[in-house]
C-alpha atoms as a PDB file:
ATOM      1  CA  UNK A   1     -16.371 -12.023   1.523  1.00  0.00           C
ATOM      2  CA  UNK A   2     -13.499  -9.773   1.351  1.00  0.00           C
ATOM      3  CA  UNK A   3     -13.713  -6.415  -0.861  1.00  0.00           C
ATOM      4  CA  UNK A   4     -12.246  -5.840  -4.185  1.00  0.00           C
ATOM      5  CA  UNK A   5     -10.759  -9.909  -3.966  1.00  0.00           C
ATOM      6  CA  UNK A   6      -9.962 -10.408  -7.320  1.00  0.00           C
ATOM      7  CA  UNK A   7      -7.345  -6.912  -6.621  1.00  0.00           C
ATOM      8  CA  UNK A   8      -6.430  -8.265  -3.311  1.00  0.00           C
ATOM      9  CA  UNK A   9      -5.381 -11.433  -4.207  1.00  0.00           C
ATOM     10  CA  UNK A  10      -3.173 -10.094  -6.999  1.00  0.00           C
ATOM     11  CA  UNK A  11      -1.977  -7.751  -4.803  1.00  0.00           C
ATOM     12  CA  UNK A  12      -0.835 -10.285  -2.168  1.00  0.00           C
ATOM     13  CA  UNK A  13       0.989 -12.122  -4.926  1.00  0.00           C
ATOM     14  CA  UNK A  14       2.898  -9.446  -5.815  1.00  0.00           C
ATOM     15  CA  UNK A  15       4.228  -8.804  -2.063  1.00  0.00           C
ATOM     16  CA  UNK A  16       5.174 -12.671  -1.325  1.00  0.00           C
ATOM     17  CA  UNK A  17       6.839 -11.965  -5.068  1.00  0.00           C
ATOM     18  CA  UNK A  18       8.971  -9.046  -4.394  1.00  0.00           C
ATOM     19  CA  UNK A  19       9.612 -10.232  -0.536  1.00  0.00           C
ATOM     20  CA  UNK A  20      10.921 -13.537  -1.480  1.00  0.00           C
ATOM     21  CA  UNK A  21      13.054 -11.833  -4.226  1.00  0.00           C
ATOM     22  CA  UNK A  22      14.323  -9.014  -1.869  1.00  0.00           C
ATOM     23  CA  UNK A  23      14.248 -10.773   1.753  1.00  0.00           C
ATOM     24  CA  UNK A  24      14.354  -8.431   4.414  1.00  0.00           C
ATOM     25  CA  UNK A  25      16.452  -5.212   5.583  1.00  0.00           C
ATOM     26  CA  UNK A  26      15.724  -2.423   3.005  1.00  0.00           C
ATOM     27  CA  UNK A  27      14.007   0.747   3.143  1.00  0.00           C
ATOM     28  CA  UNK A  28      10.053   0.852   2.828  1.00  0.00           C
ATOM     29  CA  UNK A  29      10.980   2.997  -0.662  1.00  0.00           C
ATOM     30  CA  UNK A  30      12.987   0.160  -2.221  1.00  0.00           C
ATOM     31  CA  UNK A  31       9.906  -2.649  -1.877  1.00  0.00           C
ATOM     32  CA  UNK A  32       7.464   0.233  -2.796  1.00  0.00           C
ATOM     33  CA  UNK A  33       9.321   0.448  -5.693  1.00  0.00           C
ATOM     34  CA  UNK A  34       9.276  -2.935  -6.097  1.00  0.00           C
ATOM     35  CA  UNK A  35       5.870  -3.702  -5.884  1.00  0.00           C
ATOM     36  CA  UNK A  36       5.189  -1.077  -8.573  1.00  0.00           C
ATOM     37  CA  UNK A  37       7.466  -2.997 -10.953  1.00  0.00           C
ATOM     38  CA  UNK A  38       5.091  -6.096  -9.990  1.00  0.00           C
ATOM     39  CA  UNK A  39       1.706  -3.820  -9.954  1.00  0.00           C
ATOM     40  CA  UNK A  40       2.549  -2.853 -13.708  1.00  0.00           C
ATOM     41  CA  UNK A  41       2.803  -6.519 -14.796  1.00  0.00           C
ATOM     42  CA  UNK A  42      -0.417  -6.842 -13.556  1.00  0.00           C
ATOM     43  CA  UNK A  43      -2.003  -4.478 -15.665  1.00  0.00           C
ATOM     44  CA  UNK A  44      -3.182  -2.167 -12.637  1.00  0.00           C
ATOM     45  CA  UNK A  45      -3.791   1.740 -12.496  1.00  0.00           C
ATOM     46  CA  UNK A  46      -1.549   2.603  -9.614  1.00  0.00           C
ATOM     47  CA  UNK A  47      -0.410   5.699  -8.116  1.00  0.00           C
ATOM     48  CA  UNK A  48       2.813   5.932  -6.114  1.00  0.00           C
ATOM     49  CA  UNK A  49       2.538   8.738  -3.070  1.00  0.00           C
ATOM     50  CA  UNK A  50      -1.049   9.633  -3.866  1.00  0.00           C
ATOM     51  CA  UNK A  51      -2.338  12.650  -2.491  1.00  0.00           C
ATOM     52  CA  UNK A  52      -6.171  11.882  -0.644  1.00  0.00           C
ATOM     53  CA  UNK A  53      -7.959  14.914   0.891  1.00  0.00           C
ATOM     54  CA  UNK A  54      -9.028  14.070   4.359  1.00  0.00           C
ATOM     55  CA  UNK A  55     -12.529  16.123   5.465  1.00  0.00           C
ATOM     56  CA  UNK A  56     -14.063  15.802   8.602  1.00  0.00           C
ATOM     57  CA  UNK A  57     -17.529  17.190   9.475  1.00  0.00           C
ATOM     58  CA  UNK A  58     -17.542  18.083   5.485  1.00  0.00           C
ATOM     59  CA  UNK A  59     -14.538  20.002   5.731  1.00  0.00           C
ATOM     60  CA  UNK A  60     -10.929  19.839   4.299  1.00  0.00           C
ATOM     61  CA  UNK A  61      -8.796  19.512   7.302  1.00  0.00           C
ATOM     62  CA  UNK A  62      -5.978  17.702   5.698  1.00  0.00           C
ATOM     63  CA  UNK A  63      -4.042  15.737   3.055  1.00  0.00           C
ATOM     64  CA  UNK A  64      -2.662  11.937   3.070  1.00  0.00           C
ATOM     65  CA  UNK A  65      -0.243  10.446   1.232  1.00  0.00           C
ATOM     66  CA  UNK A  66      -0.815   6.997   0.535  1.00  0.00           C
ATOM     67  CA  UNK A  67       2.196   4.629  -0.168  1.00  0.00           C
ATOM     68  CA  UNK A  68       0.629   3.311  -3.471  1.00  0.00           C
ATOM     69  CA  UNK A  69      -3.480   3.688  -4.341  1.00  0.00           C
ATOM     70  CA  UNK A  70      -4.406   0.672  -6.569  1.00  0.00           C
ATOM     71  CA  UNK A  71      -7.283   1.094  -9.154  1.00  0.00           C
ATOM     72  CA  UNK A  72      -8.672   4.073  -6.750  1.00  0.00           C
ATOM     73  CA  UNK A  73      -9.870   1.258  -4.498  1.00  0.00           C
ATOM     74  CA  UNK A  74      -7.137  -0.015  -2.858  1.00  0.00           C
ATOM     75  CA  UNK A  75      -4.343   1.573  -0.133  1.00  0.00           C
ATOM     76  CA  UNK A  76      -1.516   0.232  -0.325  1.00  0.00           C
ATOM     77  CA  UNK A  77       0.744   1.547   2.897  1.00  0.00           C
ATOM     78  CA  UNK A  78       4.527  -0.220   2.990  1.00  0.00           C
ATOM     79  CA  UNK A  79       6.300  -0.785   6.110  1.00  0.00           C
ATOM     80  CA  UNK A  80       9.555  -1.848   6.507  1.00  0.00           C
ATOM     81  CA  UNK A  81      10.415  -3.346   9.978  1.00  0.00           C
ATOM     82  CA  UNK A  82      11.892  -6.242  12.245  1.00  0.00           C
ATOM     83  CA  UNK A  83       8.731  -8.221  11.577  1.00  0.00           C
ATOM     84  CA  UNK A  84       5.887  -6.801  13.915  1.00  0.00           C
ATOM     85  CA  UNK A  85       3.208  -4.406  13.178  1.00  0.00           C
ATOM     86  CA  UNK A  86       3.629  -1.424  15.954  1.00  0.00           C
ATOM     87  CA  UNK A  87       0.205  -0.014  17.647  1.00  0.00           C
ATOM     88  CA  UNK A  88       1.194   3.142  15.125  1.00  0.00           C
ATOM     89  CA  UNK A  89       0.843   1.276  12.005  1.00  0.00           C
ATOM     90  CA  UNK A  90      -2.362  -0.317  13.214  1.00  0.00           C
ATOM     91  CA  UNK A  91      -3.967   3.407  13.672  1.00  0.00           C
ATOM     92  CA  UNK A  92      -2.502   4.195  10.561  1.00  0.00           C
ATOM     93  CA  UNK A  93      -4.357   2.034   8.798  1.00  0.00           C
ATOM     94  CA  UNK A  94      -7.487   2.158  10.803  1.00  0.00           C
ATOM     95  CA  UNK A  95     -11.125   3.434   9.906  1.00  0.00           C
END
């Protein structure tokens, strides 16, 4: 059962929405963007470049800046490319 589905799914809508509006070949910023427009008409609590302290060992060591945080559950990270995920968006992402 995937996490947080009911968010995911809507989620998911709203990217084949703004990608089949948009195509291809803009900057990550300009479907970020996008997808906020599309977040908003779903009624979500979204944060665009949301700072996330990163501890390790129960220490501060860090700050990340996700793309777009949905409902405090949910990273959204936006990549803009030819297509293929590269082995640094993977870690990225990773636990």
């Amino acid at each position: 059962m995937l996490l947080h589905a009911d968010i995911t799914d809507k989620i998911l809508s709203s990217f084949y929405k703004v990608y089949n509006t948009l195509g291809y070949g803009f900057l990550e910023k300009v479907y970020e963007n996008s997808l906020m427009v599309e977040f908003n008409t779903c009624d979500f609590l979204c944060i665009q470049q949301a700072g996330i302290k990163v501890y390790y060992a129960e220490n501060e060591v860090g700050n990340y800046f996700a793309d777009i945080l949905v409902e405090n559950k949910i990273i959204v990270e936006v990549k803009a490319g030819k297509g293929e995920i590269l082995k640094e968006h993977e870690v990225q992402i990773s636990n």
